[in-house]
Each structure stands twice: as C-alpha cells, then as structure tokens.
C-alpha atoms as a PDB file:
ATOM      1  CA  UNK A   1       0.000   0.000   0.000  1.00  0.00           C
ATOM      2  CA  UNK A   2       2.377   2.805  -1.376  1.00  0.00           C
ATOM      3  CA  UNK A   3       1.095   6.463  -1.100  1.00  0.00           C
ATOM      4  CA  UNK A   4       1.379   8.081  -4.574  1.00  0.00           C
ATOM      5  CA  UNK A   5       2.057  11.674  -4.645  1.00  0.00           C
ATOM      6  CA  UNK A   6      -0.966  13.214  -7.387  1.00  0.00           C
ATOM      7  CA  UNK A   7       0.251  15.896  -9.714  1.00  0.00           C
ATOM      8  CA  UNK A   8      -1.274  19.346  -8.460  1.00  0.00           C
ATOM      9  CA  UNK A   9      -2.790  20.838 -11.314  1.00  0.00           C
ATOM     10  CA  UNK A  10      -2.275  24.261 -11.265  1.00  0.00           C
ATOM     11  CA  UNK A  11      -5.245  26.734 -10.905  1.00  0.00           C
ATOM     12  CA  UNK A  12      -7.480  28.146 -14.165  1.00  0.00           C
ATOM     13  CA  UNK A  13      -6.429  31.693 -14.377  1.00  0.00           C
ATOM     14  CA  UNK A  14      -9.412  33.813 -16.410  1.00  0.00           C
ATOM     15  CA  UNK A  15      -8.865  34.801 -19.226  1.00  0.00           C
ATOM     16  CA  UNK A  16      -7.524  38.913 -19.938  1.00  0.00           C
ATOM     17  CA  UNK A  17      -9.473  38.504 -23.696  1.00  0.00           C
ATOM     18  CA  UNK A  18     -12.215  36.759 -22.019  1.00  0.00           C
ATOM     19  CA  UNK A  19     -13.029  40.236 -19.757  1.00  0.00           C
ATOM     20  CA  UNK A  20     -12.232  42.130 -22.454  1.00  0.00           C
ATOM     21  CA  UNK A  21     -14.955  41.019 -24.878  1.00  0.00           C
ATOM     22  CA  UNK A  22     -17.433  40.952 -21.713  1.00  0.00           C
ATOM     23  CA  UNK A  23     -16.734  44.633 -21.413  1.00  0.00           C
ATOM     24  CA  UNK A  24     -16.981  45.383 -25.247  1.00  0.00           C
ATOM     25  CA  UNK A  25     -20.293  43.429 -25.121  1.00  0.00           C
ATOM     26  CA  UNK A  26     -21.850  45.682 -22.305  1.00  0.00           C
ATOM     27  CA  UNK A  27     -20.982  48.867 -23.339  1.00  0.00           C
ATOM     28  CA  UNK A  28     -22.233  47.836 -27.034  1.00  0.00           C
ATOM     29  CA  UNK A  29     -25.576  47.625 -25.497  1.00  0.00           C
ATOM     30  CA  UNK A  30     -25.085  50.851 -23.497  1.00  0.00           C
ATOM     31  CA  UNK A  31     -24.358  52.200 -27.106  1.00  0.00           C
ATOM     32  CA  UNK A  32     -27.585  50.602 -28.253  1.00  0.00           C
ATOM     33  CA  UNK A  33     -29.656  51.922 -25.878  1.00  0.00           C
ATOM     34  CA  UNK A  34     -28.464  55.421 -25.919  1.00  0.00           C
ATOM     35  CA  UNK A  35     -29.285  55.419 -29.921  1.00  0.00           C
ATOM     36  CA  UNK A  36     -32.762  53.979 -29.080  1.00  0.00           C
ATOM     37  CA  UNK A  37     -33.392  56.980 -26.723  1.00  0.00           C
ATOM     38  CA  UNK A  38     -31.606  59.873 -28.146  1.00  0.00           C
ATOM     39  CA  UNK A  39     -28.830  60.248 -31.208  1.00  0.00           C
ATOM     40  CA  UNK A  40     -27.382  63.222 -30.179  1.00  0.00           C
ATOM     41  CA  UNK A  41     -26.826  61.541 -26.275  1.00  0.00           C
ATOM     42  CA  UNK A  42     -25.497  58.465 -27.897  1.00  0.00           C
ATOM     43  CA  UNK A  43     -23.065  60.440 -29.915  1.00  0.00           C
ATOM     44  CA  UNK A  44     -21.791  62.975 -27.107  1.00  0.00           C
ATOM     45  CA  UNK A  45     -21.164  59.995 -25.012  1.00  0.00           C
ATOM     46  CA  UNK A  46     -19.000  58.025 -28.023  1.00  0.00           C
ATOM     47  CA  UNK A  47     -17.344  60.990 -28.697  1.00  0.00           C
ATOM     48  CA  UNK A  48     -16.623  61.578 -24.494  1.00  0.00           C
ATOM     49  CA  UNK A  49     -15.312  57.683 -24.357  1.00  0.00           C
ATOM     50  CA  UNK A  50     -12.938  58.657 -27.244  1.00  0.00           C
ATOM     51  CA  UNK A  51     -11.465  62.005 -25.607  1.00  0.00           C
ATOM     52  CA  UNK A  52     -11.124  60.120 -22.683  1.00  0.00           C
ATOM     53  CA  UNK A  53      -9.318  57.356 -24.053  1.00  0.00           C
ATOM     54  CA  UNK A  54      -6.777  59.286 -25.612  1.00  0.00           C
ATOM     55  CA  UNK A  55      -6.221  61.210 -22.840  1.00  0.00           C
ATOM     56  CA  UNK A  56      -5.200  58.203 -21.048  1.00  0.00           C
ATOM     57  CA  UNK A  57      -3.301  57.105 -23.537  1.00  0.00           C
ATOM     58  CA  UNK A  58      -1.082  60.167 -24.001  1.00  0.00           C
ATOM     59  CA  UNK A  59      -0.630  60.341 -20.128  1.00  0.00           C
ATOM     60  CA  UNK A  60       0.774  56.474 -19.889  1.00  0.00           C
ATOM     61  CA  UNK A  61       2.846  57.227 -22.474  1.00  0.00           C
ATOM     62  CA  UNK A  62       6.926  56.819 -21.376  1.00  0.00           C
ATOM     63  CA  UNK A  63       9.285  60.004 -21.533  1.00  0.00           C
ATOM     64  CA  UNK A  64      12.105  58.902 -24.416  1.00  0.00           C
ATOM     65  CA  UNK A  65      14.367  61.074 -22.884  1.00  0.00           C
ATOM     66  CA  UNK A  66      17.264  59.479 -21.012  1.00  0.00           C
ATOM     67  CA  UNK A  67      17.262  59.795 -17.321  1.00  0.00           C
ATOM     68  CA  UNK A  68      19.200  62.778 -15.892  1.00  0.00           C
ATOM     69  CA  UNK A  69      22.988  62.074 -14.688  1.00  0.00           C
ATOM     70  CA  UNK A  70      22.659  61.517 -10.790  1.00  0.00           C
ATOM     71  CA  UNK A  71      23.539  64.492  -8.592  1.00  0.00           C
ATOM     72  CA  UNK A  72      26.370  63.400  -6.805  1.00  0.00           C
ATOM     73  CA  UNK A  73      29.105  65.794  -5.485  1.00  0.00           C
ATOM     74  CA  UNK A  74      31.986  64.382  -7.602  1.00  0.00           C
ATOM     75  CA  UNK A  75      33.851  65.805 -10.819  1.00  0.00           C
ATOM     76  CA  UNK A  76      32.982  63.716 -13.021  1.00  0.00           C
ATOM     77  CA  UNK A  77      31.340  65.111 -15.939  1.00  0.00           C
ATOM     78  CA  UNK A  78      28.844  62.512 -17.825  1.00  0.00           C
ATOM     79  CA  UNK A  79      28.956  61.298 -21.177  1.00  0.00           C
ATOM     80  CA  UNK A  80      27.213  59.058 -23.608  1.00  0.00           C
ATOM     81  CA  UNK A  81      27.053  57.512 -27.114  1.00  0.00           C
ATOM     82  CA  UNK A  82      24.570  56.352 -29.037  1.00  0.00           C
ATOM     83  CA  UNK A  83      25.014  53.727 -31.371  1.00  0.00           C
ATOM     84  CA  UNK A  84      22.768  52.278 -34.377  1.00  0.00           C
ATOM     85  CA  UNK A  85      22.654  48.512 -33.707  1.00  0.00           C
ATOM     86  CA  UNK A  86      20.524  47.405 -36.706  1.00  0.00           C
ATOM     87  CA  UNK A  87      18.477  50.005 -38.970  1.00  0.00           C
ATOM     88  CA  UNK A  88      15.746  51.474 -36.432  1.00  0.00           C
ATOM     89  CA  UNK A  89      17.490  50.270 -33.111  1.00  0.00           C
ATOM     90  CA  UNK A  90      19.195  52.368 -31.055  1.00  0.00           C
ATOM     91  CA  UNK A  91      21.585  51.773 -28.048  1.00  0.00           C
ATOM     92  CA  UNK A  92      22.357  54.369 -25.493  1.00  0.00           C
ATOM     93  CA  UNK A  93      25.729  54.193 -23.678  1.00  0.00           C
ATOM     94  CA  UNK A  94      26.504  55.968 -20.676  1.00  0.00           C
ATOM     95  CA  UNK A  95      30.340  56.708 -19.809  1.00  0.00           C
ATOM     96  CA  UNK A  96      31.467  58.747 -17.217  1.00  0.00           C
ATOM     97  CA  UNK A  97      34.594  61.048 -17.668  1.00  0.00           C
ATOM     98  CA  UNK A  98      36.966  61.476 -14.490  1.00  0.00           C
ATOM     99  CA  UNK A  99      38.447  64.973 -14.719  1.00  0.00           C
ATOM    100  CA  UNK A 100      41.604  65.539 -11.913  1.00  0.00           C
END
C-alpha cells in the first residue's frame, strides 16, 4: 500500500481577452440603448469615451528622454554615445569622464 504523490494541477487563471470582450459586449448595449433613446446623447457619449481614451493614452505614455545624470558631489562630468545597432534600433551608452 504505497502512497502516490498526485500531480497538483495548477489553478485556471481567467482569461484577460475573455473580460475584455465581456466589457466590449456591455458597453455595445449601453451604445444601443443610448441610440434607441436619443442620437445626439449616444453620440456625445462616443465621442466623451474617445477624448477620454486618448487622454489616457497620451498620459501612460513613457518620456524617451534618457534619465538625468545623478547628482552626486563628484567631478565627473557625464557622457554618452549612441550607437545604431541594426536600422531602427538604437543603443544608449553611458560613460562617465573622471576629470583631476
């Protein structure tokens, strides 16, 4: 009478797409509805949900700028190359110069 160890299956995770579509479902009938009652509501709200969304687009979008050189105290004066790996990829190097 040997005790076999069972395989632990590892827990479903739900689906991101699955949520997704759910969402895109419900707010198509929120769409519906508002052109059953009133056009001009219906569009004011479409064109609301599209300001919006760009507006929170634009905000998560990342600063391409390279960070700042840290403020420390010392002499050393920062320095960097960039170089063109393959056409449309860039590499930033950052050297720093020691002046005595």
């Amino acid at each position: 009478m040997g005790s076999r160890k069972e395989a632990e299956e590892p827990e479903e995770q739900p689906s991101r797409a699955a949520g997704a579509c759910v969402l895109v479902a419900l707010a198509g009938v929120v769409v519906a509805a508002l052109f059953a009652i009133s056009d001009a509501l219906a569009i004011l709200v479409l064109v609301a949900a599209g300001v919006f969304a760009l507006w929170r687009s634009v905000r998560r979008t990342a600063n391409p700028a390279p960070p700042p050189p840290p403020e420390s105290g010392s002499d050393a004066n920062p320095q960097f190359t960039v170089t063109e790996d393959r056409p449309g990829h860039c590499t930033v190097t950052w050297h720093e110069e020691v002046t005595d």
